[in-house]
Protein backbone atom coordinates (compact mmCIF):
# COMPACT_ATOMS: atom_id res chain seq x y z
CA UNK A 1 97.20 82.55 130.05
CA UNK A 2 99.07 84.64 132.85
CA UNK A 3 96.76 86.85 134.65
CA UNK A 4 98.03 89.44 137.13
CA UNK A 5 95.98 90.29 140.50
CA UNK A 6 97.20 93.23 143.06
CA UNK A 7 95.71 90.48 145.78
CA UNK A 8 94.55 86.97 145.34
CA UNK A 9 91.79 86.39 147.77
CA UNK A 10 89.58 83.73 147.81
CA UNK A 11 86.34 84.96 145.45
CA UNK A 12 89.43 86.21 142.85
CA UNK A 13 90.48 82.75 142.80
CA UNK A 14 87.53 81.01 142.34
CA UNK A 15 86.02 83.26 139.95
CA UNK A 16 89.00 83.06 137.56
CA UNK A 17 88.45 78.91 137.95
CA UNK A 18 84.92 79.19 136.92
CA UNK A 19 85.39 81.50 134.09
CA UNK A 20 88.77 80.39 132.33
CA UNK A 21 88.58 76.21 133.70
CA UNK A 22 84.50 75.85 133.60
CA UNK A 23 83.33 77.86 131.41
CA UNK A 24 86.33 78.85 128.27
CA UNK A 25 88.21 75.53 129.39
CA UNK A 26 91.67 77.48 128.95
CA UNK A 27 94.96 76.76 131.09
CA UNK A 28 96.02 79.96 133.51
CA UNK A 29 98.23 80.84 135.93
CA UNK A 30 97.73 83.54 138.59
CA UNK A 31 100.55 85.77 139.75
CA UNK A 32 100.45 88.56 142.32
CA UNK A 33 104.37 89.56 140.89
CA UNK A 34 104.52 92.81 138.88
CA UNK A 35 108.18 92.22 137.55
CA UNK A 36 106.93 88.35 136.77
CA UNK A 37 103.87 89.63 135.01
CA UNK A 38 105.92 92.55 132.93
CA UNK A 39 108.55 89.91 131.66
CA UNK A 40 105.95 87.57 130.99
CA UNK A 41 105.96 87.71 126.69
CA UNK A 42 102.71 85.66 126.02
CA UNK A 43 99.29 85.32 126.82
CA UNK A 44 98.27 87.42 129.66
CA UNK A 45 95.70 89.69 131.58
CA UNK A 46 95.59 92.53 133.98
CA UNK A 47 93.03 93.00 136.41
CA UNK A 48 93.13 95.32 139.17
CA UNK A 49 93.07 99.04 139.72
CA UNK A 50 95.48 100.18 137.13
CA UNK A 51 97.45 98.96 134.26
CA UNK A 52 100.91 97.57 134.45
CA UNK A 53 102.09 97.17 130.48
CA UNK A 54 100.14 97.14 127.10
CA UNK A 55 98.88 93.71 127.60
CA UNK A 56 94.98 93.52 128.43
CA UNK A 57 93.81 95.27 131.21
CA UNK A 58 90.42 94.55 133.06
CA UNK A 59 89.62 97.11 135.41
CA UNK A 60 87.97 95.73 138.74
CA UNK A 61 85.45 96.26 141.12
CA UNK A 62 85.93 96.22 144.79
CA UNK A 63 83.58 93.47 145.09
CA UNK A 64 86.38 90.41 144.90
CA UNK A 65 88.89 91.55 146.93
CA UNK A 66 86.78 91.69 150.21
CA UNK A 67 84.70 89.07 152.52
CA UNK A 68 82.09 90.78 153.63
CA UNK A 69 78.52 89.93 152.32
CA UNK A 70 76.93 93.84 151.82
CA UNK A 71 74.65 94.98 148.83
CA UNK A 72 77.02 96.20 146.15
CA UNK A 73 74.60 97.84 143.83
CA UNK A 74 75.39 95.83 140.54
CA UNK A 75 73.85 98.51 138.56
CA UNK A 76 73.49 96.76 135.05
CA UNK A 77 73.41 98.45 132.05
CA UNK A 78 73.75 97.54 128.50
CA UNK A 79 77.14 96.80 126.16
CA UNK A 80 76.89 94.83 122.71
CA UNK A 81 73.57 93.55 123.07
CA UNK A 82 74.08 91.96 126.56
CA UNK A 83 72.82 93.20 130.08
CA UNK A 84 76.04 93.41 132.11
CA UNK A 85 76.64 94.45 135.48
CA UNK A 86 79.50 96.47 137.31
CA UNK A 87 80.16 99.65 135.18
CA UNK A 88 83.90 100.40 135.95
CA UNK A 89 84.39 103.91 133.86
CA UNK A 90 88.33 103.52 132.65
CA UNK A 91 89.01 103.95 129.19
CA UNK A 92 92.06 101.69 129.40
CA UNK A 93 89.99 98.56 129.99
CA UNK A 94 89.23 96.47 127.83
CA UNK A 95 85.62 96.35 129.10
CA UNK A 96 83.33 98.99 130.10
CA UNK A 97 82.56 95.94 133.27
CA UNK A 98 83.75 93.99 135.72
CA UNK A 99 83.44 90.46 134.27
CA UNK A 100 84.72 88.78 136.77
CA UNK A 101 82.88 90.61 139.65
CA UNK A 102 79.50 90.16 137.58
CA UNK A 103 80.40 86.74 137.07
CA UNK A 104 80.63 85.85 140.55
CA UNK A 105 77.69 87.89 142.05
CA UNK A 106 75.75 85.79 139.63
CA UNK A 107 76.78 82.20 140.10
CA UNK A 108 77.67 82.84 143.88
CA UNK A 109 73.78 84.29 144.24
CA UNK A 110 75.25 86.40 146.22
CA UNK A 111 71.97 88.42 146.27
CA UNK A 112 70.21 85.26 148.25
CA UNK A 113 72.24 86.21 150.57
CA UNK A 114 71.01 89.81 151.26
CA UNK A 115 68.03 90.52 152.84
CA UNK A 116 64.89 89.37 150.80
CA UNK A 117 61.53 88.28 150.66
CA UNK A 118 60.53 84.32 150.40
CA UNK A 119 57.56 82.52 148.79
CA UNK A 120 55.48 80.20 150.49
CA UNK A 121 57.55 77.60 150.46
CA UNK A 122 59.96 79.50 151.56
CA UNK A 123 62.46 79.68 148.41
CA UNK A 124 63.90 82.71 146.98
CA UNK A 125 61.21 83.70 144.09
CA UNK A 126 62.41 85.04 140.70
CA UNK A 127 61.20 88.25 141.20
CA UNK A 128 63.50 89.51 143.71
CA UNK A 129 66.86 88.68 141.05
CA UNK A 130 68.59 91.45 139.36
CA UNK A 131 67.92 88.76 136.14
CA UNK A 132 64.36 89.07 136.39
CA UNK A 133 64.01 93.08 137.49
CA UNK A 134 66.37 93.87 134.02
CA UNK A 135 65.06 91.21 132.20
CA UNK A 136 67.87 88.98 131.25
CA UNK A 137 66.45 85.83 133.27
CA UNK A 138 66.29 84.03 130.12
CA UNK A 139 69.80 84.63 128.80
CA UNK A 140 73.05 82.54 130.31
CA UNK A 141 74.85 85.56 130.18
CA UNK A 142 77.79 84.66 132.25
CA UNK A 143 78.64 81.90 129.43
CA UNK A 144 77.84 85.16 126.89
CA UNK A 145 80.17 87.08 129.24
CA UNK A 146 82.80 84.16 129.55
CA UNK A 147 82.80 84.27 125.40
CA UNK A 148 83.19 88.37 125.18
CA UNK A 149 86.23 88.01 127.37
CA UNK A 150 87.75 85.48 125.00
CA UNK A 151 86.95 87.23 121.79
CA UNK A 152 88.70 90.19 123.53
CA UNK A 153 91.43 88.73 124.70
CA UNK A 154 92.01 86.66 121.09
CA UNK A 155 91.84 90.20 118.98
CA UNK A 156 95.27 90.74 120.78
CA UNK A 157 96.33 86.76 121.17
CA UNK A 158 95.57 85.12 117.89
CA UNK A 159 97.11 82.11 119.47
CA UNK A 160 95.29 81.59 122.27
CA UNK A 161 93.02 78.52 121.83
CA UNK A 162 90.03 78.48 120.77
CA UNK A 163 86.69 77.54 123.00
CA UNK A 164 86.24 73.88 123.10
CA UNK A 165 82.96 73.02 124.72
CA UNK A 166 80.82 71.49 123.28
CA UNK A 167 76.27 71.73 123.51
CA UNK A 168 75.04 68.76 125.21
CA UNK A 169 71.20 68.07 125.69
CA UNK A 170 70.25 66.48 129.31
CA UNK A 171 66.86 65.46 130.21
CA UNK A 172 66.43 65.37 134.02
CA UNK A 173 63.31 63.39 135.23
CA UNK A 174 61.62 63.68 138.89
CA UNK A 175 59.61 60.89 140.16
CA UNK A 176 58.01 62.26 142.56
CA UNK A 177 54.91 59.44 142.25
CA UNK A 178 56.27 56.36 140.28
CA UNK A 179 52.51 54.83 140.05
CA UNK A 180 48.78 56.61 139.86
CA UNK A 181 46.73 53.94 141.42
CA UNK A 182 48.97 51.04 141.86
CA UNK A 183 50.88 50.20 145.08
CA UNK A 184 49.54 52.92 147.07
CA UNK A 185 47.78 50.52 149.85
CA UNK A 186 44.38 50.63 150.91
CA UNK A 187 43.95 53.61 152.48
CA UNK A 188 45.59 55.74 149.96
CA UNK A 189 43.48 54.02 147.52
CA UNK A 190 40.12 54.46 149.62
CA UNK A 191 41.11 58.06 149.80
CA UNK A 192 41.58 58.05 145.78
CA UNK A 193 38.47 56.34 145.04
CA UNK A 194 36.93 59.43 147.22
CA UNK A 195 38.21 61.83 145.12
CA UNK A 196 37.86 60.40 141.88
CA UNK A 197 33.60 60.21 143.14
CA UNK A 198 33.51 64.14 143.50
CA UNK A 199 34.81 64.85 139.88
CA UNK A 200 33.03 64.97 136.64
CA UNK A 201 34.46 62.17 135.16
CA UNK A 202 34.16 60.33 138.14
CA UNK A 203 32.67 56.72 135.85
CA UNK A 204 36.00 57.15 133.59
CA UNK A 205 38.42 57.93 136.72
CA UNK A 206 36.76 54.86 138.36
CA UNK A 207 36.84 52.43 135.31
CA UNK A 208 40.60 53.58 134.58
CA UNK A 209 41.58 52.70 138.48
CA UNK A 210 39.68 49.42 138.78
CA UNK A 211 41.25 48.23 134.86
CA UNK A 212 45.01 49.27 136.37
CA UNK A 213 44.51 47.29 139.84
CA UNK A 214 42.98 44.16 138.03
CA UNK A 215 46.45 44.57 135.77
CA UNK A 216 43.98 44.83 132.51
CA UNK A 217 45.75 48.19 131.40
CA UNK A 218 49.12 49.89 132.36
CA UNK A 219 49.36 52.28 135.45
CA UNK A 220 49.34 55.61 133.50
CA UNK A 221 51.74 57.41 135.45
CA UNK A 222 54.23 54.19 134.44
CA UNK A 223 55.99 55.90 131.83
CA UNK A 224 59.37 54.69 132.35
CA UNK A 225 60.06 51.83 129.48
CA UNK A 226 58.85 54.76 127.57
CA UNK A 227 62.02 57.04 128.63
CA UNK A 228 64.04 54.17 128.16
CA UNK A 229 63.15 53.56 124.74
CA UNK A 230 64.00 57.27 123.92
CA UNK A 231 67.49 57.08 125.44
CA UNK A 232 68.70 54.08 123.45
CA UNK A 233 66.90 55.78 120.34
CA UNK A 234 68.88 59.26 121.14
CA UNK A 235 72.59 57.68 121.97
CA UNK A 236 73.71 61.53 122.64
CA UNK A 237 70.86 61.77 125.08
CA UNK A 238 71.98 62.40 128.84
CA UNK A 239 69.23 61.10 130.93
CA UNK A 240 68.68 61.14 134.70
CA UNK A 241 66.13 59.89 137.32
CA UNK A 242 65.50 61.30 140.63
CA UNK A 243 62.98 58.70 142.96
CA UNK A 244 61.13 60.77 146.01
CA UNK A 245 62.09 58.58 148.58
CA UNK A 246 60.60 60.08 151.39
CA UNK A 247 58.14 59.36 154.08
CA UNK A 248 54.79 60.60 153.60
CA UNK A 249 54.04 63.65 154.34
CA UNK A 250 51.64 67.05 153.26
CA UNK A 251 54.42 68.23 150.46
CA UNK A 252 56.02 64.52 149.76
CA UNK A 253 53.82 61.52 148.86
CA UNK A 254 55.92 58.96 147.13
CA UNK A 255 55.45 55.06 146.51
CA UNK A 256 56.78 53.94 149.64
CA UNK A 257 60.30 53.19 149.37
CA UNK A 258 59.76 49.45 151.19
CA UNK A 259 57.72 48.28 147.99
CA UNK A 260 59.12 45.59 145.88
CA UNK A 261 57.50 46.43 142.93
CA UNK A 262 59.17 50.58 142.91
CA UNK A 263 62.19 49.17 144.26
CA UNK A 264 62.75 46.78 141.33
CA UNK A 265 61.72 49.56 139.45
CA UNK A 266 64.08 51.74 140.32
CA UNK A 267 66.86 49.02 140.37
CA UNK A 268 65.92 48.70 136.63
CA UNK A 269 65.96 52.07 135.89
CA UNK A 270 69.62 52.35 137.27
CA UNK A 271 71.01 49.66 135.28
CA UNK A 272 70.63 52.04 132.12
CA UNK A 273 70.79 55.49 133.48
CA UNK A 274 72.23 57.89 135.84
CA UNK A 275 70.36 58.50 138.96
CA UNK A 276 70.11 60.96 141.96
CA UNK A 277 67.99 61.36 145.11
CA UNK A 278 64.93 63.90 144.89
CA UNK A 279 65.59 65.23 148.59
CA UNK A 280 62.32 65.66 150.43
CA UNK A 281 60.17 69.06 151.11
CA UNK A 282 61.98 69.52 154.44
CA UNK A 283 65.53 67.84 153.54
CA UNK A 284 66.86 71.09 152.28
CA UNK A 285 66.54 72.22 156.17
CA UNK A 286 67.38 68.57 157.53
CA UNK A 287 70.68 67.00 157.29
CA UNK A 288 69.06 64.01 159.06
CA UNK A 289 66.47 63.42 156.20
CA UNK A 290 69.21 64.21 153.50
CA UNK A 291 71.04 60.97 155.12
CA UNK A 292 67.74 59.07 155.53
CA UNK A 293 66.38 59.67 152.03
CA UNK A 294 70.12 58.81 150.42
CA UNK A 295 70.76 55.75 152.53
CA UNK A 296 67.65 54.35 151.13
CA UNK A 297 68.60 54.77 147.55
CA UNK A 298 71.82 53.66 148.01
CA UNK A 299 70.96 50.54 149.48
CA UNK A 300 68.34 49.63 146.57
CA UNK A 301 71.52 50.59 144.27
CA UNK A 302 73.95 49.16 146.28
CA UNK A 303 76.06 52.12 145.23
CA UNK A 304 77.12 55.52 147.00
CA UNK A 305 74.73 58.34 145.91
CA UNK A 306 76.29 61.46 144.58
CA UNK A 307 73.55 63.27 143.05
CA UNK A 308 71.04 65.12 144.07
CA UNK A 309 67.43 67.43 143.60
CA UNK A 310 65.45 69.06 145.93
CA UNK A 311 62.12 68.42 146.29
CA UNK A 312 60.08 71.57 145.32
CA UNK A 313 63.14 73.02 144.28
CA UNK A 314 63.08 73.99 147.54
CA UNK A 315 67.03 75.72 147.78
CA UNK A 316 67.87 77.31 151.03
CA UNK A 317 71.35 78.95 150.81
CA UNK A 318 74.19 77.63 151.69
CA UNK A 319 72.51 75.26 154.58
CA UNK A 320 71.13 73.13 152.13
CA UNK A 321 74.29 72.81 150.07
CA UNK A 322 76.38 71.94 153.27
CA UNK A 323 73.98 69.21 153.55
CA UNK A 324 74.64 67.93 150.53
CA UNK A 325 78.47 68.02 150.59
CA UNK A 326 78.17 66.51 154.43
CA UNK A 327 76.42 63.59 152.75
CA UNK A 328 78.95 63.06 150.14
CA UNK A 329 76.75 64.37 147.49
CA UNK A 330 78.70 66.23 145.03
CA UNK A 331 76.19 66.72 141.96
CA UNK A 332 73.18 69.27 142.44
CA UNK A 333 70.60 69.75 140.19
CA UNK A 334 68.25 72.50 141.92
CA UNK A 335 69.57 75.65 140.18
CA UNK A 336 66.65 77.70 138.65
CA UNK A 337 62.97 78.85 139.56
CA UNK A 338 59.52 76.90 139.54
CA UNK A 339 57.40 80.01 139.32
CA UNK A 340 59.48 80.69 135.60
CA UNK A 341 62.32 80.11 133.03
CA UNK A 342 65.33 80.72 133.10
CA UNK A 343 68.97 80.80 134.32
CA UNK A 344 68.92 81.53 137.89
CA UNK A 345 72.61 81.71 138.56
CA UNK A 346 72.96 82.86 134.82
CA UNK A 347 74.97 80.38 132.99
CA UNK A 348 73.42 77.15 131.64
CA UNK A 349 77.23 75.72 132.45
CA UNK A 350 77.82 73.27 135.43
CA UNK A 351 80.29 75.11 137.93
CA UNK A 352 81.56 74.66 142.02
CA UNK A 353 79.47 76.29 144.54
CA UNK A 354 80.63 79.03 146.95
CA UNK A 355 79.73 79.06 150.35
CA UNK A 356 79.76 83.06 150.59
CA UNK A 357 79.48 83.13 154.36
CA UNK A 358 82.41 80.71 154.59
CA UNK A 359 84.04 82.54 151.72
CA UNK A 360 85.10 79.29 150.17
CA UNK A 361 84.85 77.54 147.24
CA UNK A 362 83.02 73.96 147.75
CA UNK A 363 83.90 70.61 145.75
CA UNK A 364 79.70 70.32 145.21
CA UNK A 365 79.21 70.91 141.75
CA UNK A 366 75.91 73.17 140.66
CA UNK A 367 73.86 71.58 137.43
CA UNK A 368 71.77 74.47 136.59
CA UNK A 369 68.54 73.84 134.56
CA UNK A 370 66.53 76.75 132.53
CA UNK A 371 63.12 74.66 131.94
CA UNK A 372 60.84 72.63 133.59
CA UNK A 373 57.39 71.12 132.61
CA UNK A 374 55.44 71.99 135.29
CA UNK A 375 56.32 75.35 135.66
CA UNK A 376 54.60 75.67 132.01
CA UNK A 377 51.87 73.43 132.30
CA UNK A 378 50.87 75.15 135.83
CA UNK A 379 52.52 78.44 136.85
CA UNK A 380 52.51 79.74 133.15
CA UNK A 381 49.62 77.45 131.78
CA UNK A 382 51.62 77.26 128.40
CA UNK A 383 50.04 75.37 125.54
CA UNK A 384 52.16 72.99 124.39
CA UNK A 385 52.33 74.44 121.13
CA UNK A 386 53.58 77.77 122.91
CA UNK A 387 56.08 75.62 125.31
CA UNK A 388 57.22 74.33 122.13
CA UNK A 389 58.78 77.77 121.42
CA UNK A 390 60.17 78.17 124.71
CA UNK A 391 62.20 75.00 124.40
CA UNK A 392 63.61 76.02 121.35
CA UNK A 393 64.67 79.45 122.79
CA UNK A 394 66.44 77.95 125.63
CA UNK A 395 68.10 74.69 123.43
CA UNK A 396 69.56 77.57 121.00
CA UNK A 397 70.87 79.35 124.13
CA UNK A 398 72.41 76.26 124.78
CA UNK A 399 73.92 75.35 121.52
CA UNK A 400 74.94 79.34 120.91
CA UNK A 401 77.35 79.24 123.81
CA UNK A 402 78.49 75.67 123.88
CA UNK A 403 76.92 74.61 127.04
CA UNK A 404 74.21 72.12 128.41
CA UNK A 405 70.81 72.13 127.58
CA UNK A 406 69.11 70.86 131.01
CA UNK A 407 65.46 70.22 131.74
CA UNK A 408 63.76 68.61 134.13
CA UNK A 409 60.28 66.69 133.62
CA UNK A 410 58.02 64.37 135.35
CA UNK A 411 56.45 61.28 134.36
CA UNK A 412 53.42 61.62 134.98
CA UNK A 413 53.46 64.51 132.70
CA UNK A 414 53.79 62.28 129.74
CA UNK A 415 51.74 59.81 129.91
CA UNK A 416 49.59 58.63 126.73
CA UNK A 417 45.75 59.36 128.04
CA UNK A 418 43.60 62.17 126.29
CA UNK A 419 44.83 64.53 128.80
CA UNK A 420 48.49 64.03 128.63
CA UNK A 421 49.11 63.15 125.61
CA UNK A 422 50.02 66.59 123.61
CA UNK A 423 52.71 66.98 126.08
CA UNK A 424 53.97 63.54 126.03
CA UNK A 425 54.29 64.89 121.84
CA UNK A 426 56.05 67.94 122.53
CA UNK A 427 58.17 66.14 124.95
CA UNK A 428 59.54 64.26 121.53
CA UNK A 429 59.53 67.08 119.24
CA UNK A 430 61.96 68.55 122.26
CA UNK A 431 64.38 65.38 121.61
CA UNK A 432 64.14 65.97 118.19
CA UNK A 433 65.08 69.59 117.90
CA UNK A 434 67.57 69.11 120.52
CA UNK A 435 69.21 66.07 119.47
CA UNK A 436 69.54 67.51 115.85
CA UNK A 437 72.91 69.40 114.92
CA UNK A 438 74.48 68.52 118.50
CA UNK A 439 77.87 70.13 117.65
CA UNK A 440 78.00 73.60 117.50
């Protein structure tokens, strides 16, 4: 595929790597030659300000060919079922939008960037993006977007090749407290016993603890042989882990990283999966920590570290991805909202991020995830019967478009007692549905 730009800057080059590389996985050639691009006889694709021959022409928006970060009113509308952005108003292109400028607003997040209001935590919340306000949060309409293009372009190219991703279902797990009650020392578990004395089931609570420190009954946030077991019985399955290894603190209160028994733990758990380092609450502001926290994995792997979730979610941008690539992490899994569901940066494809301010493309690599238990269990209060559904929605999304399926859970979210124990089910009717039919 030739495609012809007045001006390659550097947003016009990225986005055309995301969108034809990433996300269609089709070979393409830029020129900025009119006379190359007119002799050209195959493939090929205009985009610019006016049309050249009677190949395809995409009209554009000013958006990629500047540097400057400025609101540039999006204004979506709707075209073939989809919420699109970019309205361009020429009859001779192909599409009534700028793909490619929509396309990069999106996965750039160019909007956290503008001016804009932050939650408590101080993240970007959901209801300040142009997904949420038109009500497409819930759609990965950049890989929709990515598809239209190709149908488009194959209507006039019968021979260009056809889409070749593939779905792929990836559970993501946080451990952001390996154990309940065990390995917590004695002041932790002082302070427990406190707690579990003000609660109604205070005789239960206490009974539970006391079995689990005597080693009569397994620690019930100790889910992990559990995961394993699913893994080898789902071979497709893509499974990560991502240890807190953090100092204690009033957002981060981990096993402590010096204890044998969570560092053999985690030593296990590597020797079957992939892991990354859950970055703590104030990481994403901290290089220092960032370096810390990943030094201390890496020596209980004896491996680099090139993966990466922030604790909280907590995505501050781009400082907290220049931590990340200054660390040598080039794997992030932050990409999408606590508060709700949903694609964040609008595709459910992995893709490189762009440091806007720097107007460069980075080699970090963005793993964007659409669901995550907690934000149903406590910012929704879902039923798992109703998360169920929600699940589904997002693993057809996934399987529609030929991308990932990525969700993140924690483990002490599915344990086996009374409480937990309906999620820990849904948790495997999730595997099921979404390790049935993996090919599209």
């Amino acid at each position: 595929m030739l495609i012809f730009v007045p001006k390659l800057t550097n947003r016009i080059g990225y986005t055309l790597n995301v969108v034809f590389n990433y996300l269609l996985q089709i070979d393409y050639t830029i020129t900025t030659n009119v006379d190359f691009y007119r002799a050209c006889t195959t493939c090929k694709l205009c985009y610019g300000d006016s049309k050249l021959d009677d190949s395809p022409f995409l009209r554009a928006n000013d958006l990629l060919f500047s540097s400057a970060i400025e609101d540039p009113n999006p204004r979506p509308f709707q075209h073939e079922g989809l919420t699109v952005l970019f309205p361009t108003y020429d009859n001779n292109s192909v599409l009534p939008f700028d793909l490619f400028a929509a396309t990069f607003y999106l996965v750039s997040r160019y909007e956290e960037y503008l001016p804009h209001h932050i939650d408590a935590f101080g993240r970007f919340p959901a209801n300040e993006s142009v997904s949420a306000l038109h009500h497409f949060l819930d759609t990965p309409v950049v890989d929709h977007w990515a598809l239209l293009l190709h149908r488009t372009l194959q209507e006039r190219y019968p021979e260009l090749p056809a889409h070749r991703r593939r779905y792929t279902f990836e559970a993501t797990i946080d451990i952001d407290a390996a154990y309940s009650y065990r390995n917590k020392g004695i002041l932790r578990t002082i302070a427990g016993v406190t707690r579990d004395f003000s609660k109604p089931n205070h005789r239960e609570l206490l009974k539970e603890r006391w079995q689990v420190l005597r080693g009569k009954r397994q620690d019930p946030f100790d889910t992990f042989d559990y995961l394993l077991e699913k893994q080898r019985q789902y071979p497709n399955l893509k499974m990560l882990f991502f240890p807190l290894l953090a100092d204690y603190g009033q957002y981060d209160k981990p096993i402590a990283y010096t204890n044998n028994e969570f560092r053999d733990l985690i030593q296990h758990l590597g020797d079957y999966t992939k892991m990354g380092i859950h970055a703590s609450f104030q990481s994403s502001e901290n290089a220092k920590l960032i370096h810390t926290e990943t030094q201390r994995l890496a020596d209980i792997l004896h491996r680099p570290i090139v993966r990466n979730r922030y604790h909280y979610l907590r995505l501050q941008l781009p400082q907290s991805y220049r931590h990340l690539a200054h660390e040598g992490i080039v794997h992030d899994y932050t990409m999408g909202y606590s508060e709700c569901t949903g694609y964040r940066a609008g595709t459910a494809t992995p893709y490189p991020f762009y440091d806007l301010e720097r107007d460069e493309e980075s080699p970090l690599i963005i793993h964007p995830f659409s669901v995550m238990d907690t934000t149903l269990i406590r910012h929704q209060q879902r039923t798992p019967e109703q998360a169920y559904d929600i699940y589904k929605h997002h693993i057809d999304q996934a399987r529609a478009v030929g991308s990932s399926f990525s969700a993140i859970w924690h483990n002490q979210n599915l344990c086996d007692t009374p409480e937990w124990i309906a999620w820990r089910k849904l948790f495997e009717q999730v595997l099921v549905y979404g390790n049935t039919n993996n090919t599209l």
